[in-house]
N, C-alpha and C. Protein backbone atom coordinates (compact mmCIF):
# COMPACT_ATOMS: atom_id res chain seq x y z
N UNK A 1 0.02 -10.77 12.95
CA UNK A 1 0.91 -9.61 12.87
C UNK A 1 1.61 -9.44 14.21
N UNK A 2 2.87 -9.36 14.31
CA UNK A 2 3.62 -9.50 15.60
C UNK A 2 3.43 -7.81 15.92
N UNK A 3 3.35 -8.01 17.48
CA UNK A 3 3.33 -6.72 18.08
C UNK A 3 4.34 -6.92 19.31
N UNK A 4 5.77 -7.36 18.90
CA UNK A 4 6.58 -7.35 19.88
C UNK A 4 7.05 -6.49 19.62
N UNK A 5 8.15 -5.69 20.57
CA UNK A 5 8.89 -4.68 20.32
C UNK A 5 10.23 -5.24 19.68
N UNK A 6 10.63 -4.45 18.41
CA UNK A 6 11.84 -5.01 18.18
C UNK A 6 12.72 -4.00 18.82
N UNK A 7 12.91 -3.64 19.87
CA UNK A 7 13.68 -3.30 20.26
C UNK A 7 13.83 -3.35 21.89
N UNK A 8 15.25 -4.52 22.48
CA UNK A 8 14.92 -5.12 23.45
C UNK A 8 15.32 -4.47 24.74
N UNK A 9 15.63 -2.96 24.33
CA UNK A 9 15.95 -2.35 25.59
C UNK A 9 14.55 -1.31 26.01
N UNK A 10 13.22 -1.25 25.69
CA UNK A 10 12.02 -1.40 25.95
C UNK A 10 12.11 -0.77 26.90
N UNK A 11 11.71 0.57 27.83
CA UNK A 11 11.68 0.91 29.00
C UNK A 11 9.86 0.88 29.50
N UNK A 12 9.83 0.84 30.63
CA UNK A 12 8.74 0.21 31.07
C UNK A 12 7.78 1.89 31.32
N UNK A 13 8.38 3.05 30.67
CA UNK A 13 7.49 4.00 29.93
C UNK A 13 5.96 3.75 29.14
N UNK A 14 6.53 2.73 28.27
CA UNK A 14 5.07 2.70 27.15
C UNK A 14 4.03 2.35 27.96
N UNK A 15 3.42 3.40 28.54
CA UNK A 15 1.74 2.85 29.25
C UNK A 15 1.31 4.42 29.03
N UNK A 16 -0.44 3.22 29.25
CA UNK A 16 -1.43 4.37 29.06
C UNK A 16 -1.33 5.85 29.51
N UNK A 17 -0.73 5.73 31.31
CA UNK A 17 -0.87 7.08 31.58
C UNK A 17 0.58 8.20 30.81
N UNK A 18 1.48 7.10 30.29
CA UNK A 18 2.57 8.30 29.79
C UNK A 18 1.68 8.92 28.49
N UNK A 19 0.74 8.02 27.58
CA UNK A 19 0.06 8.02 26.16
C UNK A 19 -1.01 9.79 26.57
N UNK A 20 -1.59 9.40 27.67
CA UNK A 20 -2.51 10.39 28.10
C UNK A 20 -1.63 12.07 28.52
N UNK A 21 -0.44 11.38 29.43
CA UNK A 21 0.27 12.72 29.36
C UNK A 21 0.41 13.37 28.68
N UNK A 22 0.67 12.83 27.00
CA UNK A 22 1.71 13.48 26.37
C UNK A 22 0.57 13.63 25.09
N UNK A 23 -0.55 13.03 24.57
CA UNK A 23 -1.85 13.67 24.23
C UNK A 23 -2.83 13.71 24.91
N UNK A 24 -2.63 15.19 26.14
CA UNK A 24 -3.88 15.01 27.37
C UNK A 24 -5.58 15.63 26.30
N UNK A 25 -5.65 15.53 25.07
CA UNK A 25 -6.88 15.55 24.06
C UNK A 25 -7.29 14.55 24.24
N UNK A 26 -6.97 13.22 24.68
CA UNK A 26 -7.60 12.06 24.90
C UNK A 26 -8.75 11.97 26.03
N UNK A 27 -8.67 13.05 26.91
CA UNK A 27 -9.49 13.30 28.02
C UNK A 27 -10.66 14.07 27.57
N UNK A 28 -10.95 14.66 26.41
CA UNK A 28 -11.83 15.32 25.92
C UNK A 28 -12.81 14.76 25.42
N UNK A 29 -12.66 13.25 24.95
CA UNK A 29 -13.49 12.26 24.47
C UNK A 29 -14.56 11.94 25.79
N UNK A 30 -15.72 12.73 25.34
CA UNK A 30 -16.67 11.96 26.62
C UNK A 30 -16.75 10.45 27.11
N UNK A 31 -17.03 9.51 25.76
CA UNK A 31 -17.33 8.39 25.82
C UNK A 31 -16.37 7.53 26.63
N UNK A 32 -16.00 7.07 27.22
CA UNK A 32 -14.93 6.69 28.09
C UNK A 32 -14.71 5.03 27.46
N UNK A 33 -15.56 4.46 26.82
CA UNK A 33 -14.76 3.64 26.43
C UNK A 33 -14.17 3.79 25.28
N UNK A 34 -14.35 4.71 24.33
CA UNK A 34 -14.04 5.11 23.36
C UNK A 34 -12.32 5.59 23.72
N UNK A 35 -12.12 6.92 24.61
CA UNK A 35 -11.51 7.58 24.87
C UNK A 35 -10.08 6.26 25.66
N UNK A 36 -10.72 5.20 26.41
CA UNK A 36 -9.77 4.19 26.62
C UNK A 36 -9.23 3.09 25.92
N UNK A 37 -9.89 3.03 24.76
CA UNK A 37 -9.30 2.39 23.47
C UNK A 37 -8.96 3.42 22.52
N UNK A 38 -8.58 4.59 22.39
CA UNK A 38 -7.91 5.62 21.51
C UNK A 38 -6.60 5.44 22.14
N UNK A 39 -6.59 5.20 23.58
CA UNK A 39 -4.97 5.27 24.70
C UNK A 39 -4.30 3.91 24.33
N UNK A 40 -5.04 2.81 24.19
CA UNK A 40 -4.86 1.53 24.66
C UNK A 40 -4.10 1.16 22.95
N UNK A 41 -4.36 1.82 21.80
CA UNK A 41 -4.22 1.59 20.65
C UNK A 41 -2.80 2.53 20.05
N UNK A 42 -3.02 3.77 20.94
CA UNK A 42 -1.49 4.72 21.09
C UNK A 42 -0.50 3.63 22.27
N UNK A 43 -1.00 3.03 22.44
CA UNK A 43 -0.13 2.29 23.97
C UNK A 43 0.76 1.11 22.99
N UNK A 44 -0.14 0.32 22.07
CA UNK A 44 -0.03 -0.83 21.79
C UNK A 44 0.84 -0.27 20.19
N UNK A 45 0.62 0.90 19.69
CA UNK A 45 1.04 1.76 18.65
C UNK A 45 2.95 1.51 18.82
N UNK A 46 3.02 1.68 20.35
CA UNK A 46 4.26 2.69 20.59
C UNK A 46 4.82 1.38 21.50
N UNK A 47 4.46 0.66 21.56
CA UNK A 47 5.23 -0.74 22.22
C UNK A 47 5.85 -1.92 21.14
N UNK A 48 5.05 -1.74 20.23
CA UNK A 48 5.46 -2.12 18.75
C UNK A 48 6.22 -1.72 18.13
N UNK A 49 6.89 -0.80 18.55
CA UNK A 49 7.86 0.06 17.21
C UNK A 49 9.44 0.05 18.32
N UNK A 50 10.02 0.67 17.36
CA UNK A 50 11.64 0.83 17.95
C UNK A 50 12.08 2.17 18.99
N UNK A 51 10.65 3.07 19.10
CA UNK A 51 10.71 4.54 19.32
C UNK A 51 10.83 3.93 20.87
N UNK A 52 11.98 4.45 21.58
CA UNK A 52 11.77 4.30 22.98
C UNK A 52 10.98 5.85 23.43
N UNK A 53 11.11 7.16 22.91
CA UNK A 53 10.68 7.95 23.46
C UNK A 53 9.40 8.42 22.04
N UNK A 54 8.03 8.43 22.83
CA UNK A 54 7.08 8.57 22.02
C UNK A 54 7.49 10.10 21.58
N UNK A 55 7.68 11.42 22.44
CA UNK A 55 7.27 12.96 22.28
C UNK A 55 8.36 13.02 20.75
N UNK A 56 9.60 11.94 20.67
CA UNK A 56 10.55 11.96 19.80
C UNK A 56 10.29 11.45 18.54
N UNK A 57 9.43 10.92 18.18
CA UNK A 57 9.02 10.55 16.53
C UNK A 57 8.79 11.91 15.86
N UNK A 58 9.31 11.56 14.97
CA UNK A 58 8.82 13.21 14.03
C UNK A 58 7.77 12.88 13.33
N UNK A 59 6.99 14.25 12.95
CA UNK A 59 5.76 13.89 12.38
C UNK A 59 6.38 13.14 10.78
N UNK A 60 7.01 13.87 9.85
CA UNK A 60 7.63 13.27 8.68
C UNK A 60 9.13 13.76 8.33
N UNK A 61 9.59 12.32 7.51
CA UNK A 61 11.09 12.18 7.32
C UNK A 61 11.50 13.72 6.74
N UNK A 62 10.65 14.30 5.75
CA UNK A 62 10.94 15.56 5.20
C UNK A 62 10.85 16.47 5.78
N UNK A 63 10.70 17.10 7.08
CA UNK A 63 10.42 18.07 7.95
C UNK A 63 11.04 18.18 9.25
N UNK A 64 11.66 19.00 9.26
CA UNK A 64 12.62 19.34 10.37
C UNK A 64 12.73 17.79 12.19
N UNK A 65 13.21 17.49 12.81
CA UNK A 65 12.78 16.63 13.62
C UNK A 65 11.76 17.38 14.97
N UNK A 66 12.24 18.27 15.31
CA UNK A 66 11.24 19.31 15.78
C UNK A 66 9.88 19.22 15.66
N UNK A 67 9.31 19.12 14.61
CA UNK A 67 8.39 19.24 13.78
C UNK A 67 7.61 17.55 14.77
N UNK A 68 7.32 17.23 15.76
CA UNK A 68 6.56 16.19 16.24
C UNK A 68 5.67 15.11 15.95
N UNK A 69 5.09 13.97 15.83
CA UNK A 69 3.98 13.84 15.56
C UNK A 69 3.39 14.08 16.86
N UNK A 70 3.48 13.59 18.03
CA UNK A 70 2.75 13.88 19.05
C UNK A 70 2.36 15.85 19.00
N UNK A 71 3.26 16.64 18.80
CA UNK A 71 2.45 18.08 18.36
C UNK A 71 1.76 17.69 17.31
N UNK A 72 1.75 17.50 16.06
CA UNK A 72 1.14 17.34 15.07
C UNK A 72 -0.10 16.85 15.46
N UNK A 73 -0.35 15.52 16.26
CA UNK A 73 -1.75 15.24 16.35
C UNK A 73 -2.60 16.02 17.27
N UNK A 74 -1.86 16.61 18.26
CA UNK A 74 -2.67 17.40 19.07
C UNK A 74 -3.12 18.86 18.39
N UNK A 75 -2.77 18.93 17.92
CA UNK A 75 -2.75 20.22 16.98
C UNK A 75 -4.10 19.96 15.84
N UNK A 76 -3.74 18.97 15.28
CA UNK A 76 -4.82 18.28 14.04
C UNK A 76 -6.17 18.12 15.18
N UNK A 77 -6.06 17.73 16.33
CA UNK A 77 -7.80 17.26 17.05
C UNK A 77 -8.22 18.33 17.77
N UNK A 78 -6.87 19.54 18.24
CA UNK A 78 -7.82 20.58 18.52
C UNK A 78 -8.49 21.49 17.25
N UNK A 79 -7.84 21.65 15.95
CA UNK A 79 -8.34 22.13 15.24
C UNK A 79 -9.60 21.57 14.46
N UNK A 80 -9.80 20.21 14.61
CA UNK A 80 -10.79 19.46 14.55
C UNK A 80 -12.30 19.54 15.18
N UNK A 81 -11.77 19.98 16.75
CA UNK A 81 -12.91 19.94 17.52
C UNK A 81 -13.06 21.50 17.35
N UNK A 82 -12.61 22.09 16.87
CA UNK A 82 -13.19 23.61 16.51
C UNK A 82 -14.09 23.83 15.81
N UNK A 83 -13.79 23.48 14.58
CA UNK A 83 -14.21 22.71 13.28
C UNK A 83 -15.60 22.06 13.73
N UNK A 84 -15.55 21.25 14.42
CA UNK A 84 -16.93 20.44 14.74
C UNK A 84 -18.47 21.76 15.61
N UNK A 85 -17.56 22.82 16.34
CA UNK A 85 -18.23 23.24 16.82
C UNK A 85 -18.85 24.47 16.08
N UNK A 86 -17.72 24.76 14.41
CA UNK A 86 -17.94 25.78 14.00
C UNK A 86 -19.27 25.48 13.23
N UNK A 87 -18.73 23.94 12.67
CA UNK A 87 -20.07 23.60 11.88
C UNK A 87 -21.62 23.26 11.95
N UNK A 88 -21.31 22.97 13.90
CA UNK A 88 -22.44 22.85 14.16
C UNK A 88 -23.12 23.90 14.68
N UNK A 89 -22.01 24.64 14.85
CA UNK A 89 -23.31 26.65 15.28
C UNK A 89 -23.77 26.78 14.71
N UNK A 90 -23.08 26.94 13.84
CA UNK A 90 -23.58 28.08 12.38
C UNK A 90 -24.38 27.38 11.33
N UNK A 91 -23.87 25.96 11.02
CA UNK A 91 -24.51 25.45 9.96
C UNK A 91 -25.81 24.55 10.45
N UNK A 92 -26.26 24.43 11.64
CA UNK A 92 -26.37 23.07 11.83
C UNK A 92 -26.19 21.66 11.37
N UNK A 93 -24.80 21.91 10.92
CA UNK A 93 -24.74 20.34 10.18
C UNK A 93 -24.66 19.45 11.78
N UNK A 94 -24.71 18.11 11.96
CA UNK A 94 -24.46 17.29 13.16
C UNK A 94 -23.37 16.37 12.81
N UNK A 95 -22.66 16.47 13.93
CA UNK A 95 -21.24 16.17 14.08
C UNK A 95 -21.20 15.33 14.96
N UNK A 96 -20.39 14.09 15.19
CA UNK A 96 -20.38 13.67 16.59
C UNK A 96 -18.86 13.83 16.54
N UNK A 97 -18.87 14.56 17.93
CA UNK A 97 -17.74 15.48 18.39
C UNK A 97 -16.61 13.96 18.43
N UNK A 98 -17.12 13.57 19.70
CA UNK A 98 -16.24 12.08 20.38
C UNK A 98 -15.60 11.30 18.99
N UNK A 99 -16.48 11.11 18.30
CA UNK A 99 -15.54 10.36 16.94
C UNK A 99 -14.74 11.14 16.58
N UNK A 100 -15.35 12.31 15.85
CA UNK A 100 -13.83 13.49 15.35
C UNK A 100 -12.75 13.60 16.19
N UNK A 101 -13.10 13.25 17.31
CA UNK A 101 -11.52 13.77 18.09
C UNK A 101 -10.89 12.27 18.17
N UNK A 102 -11.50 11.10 18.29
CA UNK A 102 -11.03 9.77 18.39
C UNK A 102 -10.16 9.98 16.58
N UNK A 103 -10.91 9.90 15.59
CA UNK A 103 -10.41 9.84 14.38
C UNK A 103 -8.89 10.98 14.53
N UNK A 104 -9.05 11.93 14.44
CA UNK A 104 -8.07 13.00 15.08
C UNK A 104 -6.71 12.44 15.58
N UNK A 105 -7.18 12.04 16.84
CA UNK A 105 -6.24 11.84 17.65
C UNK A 105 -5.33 10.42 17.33
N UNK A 106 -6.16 9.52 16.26
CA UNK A 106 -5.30 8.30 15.82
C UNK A 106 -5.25 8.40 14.25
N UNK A 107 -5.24 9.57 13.73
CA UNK A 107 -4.98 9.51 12.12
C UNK A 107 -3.44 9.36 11.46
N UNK A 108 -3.07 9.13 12.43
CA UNK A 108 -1.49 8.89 12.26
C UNK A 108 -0.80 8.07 12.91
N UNK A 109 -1.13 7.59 14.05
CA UNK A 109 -0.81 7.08 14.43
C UNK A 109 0.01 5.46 14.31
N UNK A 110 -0.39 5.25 12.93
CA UNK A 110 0.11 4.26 12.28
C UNK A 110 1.93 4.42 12.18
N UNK A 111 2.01 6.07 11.96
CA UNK A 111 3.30 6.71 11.71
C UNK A 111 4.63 5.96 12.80
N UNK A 112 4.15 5.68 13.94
CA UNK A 112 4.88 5.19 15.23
C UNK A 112 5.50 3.66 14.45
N UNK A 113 4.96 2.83 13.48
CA UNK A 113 5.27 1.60 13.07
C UNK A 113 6.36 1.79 11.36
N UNK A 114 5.45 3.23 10.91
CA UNK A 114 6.00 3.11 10.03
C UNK A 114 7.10 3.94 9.84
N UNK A 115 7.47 4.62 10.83
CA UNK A 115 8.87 5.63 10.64
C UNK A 115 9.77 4.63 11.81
N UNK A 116 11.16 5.11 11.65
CA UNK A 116 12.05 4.39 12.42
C UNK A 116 13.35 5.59 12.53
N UNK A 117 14.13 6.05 13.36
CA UNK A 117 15.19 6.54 13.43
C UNK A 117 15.92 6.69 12.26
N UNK A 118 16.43 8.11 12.08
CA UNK A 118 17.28 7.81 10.28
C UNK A 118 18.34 7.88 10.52
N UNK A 119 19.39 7.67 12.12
CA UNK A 119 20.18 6.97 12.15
C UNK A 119 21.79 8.22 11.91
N UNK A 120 21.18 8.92 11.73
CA UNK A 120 22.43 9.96 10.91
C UNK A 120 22.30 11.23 11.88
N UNK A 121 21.93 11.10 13.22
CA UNK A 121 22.06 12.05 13.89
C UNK A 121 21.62 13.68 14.40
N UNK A 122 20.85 13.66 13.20
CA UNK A 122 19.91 15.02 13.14
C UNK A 122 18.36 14.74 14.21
N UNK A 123 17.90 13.26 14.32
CA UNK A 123 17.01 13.23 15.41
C UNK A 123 16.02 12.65 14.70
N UNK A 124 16.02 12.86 12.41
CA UNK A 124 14.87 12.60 12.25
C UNK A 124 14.46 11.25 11.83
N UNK A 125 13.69 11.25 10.74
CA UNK A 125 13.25 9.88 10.83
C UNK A 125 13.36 9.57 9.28
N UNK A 126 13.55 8.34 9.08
CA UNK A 126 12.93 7.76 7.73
C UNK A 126 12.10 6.90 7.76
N UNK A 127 11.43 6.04 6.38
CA UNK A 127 10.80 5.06 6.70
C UNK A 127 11.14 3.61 6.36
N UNK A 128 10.49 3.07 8.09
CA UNK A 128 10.72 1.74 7.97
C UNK A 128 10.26 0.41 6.54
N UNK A 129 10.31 -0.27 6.89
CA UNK A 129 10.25 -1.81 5.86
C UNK A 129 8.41 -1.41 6.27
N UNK A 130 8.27 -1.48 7.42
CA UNK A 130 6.50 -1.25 7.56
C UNK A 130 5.69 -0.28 6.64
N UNK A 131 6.62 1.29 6.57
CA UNK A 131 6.44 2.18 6.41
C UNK A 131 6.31 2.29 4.79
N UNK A 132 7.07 1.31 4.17
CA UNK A 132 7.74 1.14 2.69
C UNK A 132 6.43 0.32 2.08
N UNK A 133 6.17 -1.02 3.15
CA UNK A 133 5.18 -1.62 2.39
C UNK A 133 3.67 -1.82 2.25
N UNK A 134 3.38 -0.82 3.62
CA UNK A 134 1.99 -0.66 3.50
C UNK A 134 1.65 0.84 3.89
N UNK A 135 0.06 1.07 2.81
CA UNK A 135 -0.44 2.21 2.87
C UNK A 135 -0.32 2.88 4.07
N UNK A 136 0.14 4.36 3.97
CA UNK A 136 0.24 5.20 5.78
C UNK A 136 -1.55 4.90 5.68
N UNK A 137 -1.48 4.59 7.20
CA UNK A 137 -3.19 4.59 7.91
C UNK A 137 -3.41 3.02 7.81
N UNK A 138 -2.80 2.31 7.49
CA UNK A 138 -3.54 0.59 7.04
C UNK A 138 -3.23 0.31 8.38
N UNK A 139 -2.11 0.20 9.56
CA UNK A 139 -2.14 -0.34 10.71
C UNK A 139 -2.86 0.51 11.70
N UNK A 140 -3.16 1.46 11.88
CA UNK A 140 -4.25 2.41 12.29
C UNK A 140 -5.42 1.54 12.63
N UNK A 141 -5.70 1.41 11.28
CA UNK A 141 -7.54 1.08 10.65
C UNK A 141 -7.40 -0.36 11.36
N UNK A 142 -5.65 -1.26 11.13
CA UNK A 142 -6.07 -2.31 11.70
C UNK A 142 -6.32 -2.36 13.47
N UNK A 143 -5.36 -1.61 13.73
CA UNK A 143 -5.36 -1.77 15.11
C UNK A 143 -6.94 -0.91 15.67
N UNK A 144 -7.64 -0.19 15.46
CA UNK A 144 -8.72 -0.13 15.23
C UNK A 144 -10.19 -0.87 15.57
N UNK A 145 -9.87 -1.73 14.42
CA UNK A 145 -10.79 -2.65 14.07
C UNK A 145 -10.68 -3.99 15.04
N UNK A 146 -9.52 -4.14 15.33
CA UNK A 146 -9.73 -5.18 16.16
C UNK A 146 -9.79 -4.79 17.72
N UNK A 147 -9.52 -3.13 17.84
CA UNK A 147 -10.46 -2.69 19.22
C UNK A 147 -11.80 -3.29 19.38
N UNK A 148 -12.46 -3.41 17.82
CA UNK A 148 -13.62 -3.27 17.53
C UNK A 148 -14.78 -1.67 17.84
N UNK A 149 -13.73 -0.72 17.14
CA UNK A 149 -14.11 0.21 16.88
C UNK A 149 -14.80 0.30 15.40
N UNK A 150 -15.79 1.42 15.40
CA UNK A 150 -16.73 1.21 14.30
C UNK A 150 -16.23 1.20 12.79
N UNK A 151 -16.91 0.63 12.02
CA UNK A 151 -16.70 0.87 10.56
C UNK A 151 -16.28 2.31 10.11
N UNK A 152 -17.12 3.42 10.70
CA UNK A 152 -17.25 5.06 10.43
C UNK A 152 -16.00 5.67 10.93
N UNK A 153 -15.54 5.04 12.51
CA UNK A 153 -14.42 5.59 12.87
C UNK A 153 -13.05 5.00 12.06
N UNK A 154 -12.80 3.82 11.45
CA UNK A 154 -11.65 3.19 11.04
C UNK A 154 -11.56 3.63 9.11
N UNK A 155 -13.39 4.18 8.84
CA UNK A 155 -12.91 4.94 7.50
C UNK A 155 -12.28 6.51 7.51
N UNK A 156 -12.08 6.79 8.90
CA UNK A 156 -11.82 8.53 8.81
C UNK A 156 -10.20 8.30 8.97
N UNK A 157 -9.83 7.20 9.97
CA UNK A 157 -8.37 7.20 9.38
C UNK A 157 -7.95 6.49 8.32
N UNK A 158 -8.64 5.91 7.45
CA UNK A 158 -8.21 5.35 5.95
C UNK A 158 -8.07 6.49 5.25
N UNK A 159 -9.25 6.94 5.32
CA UNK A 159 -9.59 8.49 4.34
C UNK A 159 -8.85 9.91 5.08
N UNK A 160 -8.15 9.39 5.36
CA UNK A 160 -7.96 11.38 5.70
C UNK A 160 -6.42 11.16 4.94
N UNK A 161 -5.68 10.37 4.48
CA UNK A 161 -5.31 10.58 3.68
C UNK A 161 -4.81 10.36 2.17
N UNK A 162 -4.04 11.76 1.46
CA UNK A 162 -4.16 11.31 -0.31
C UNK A 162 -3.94 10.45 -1.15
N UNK A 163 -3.31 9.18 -0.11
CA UNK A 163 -2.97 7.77 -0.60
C UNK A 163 -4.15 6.94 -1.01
N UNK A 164 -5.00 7.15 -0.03
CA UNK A 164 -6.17 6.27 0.39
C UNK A 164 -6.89 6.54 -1.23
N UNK A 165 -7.44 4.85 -1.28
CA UNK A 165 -8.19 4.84 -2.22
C UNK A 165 -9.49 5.43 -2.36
N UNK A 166 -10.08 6.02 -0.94
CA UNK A 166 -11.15 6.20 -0.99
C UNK A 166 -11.06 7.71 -0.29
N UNK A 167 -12.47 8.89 -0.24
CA UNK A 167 -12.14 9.62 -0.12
C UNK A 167 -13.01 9.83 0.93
N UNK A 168 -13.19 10.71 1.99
CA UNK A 168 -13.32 10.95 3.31
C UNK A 168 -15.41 11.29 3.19
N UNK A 169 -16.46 10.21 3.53
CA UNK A 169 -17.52 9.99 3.12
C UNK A 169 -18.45 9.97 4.79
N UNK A 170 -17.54 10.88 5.76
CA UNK A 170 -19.02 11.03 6.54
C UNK A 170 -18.37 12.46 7.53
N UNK A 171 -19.08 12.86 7.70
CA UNK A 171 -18.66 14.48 8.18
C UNK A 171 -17.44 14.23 9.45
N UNK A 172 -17.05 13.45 10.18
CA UNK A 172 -16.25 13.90 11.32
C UNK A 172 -15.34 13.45 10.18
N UNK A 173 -15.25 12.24 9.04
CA UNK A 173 -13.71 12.23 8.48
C UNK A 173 -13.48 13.37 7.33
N UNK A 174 -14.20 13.68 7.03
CA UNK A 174 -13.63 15.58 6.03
C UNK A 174 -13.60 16.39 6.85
N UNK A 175 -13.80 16.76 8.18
CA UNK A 175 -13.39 17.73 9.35
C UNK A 175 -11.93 16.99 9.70
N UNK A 176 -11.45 16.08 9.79
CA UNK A 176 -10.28 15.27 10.19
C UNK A 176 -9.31 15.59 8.88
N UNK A 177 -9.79 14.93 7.93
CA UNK A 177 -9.05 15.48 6.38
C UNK A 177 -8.61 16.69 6.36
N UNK A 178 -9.30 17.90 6.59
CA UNK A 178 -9.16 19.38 6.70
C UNK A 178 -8.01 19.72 7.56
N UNK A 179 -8.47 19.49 8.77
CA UNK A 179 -7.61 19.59 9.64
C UNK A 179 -6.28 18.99 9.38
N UNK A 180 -6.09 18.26 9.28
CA UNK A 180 -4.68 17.51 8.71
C UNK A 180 -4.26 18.39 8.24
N UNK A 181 -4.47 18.96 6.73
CA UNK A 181 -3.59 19.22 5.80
C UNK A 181 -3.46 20.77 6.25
N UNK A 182 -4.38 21.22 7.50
CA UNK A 182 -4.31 22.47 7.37
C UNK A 182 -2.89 22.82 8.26
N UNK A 183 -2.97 21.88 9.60
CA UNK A 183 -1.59 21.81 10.01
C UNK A 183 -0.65 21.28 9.66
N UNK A 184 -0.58 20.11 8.72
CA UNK A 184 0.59 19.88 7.58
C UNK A 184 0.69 20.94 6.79
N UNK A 185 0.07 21.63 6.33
CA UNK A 185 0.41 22.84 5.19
C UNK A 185 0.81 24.34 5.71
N UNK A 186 0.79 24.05 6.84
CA UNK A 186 1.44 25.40 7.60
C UNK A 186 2.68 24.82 7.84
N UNK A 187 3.35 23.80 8.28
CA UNK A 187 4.08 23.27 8.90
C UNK A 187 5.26 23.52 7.44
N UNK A 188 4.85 22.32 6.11
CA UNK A 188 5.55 22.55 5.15
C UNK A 188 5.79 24.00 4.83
N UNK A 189 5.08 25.08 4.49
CA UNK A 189 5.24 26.47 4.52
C UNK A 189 5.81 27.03 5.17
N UNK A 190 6.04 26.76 6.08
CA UNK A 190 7.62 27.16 6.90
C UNK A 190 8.53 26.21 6.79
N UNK A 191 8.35 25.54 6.43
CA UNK A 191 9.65 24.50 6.07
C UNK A 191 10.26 25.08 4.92
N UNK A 192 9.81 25.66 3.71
CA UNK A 192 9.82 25.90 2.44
C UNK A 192 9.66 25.05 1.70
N UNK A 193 8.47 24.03 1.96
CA UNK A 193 8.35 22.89 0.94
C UNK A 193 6.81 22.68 0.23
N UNK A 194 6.84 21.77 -0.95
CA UNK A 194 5.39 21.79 -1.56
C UNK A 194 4.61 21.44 -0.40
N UNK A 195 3.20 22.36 -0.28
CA UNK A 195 2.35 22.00 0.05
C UNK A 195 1.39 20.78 -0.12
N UNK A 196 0.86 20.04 0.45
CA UNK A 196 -0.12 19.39 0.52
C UNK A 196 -1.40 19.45 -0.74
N UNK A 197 -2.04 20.73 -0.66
CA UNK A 197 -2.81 20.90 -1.69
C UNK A 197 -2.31 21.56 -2.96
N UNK A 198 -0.45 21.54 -3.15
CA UNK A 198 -0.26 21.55 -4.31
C UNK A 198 0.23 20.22 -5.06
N UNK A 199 -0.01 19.20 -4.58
CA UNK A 199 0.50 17.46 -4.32
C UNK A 199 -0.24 16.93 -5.74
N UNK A 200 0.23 16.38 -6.41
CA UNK A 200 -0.99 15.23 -7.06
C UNK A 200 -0.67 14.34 -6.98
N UNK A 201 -1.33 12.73 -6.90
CA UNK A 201 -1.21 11.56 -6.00
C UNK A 201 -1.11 11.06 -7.57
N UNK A 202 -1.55 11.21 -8.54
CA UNK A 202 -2.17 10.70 -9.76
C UNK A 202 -1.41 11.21 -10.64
């Protein structure tokens, strides 16, 4: 799978520390090697694609360009790691925090390959030939996996979303799932558009 940039005016921006600037949630990940392959995979995400400016991808073609993915994900892993802490006060369920926010912080990230400029001047996006032919989250999970990040972490970005064949089967990826749709479904709701959990995939 080529990971050149097709686009050859490339500014020498795409590195880790701009990735960390601009989601400083990546610093929240204790595990440090974890937390340097979540950067290294947003690095390699955003050197691959046509986006010269990462903060400028929109989260989706249907939603204002405003509307970010870089806000979007930071938004999705702080409400995540809330989530992790709510469940583990109160419920004692056990959570491992560091994955939820790793899953979090790259559940979309696939989005950088599969959206492309829509070219018509409003800022937003449509989707690419990438975007058209494979499941949102499949380059995620791949780029992922060949971090050699775990099985558990590469099913929370398969599963968190309603495409995915499979459905979100260990507690940090249904805290990730949640979170998603809760800031996608605020987001559409001011947009004036169907919600998320009024969607059927089927």
């Amino acid at each position: 799978m080529s990971e050149e940039p097709r686009d050859s005016t490339t500014p020498t921006v795409r590195t880790a520390d701009t990735v960390r600037a601009l989601l400083p949630e990546i610093m929240d990940i204790g595990d440090t090697d974890l937390r340097d392959a979540v950067t290294r995979i947003w690095a390699r995400a955003w050197r691959s694609s046509v986006w010269t400016d990462l903060a400028s991808v929109p989260k989706s073609p249907e939603l204002p360009a405003r509307r970010t993915l870089v806000t979007h994900t930071r938004a999705v892993t702080r409400i995540a790691g809330h989530l992790v802490d709510v469940e583990s006060e109160l419920h004692g369920v056990p959570v491992d925090r560091d994955q939820t926010l790793a899953i979090a912080l790259l559940h979309d990230v696939s989005k950088v390959r599969e959206f492309e400029p829509s070219g018509d001047g409003t800022g937003g996006a449509r989707f690419s030939r990438t975007g058209r032919l494979y499941q949102h989250g499949f380059l995620g999970g791949h780029w992922m996996a060949e971090e050699g990040l775990s099985e558990g972490l590469v099913h929370g970005v398969l599963a968190h979303t309603p495409q995915s064949a499979v459905v979100p089967q260990t507690q940090e990826a249904v805290i990730v799932h949640y979170a998603d749709f809760a800031d996608s479904d605020v987001q559409l709701l001011d947009a004036g558009l169907t919600l998320f959990c009024k969607r059927r995939t089927r």
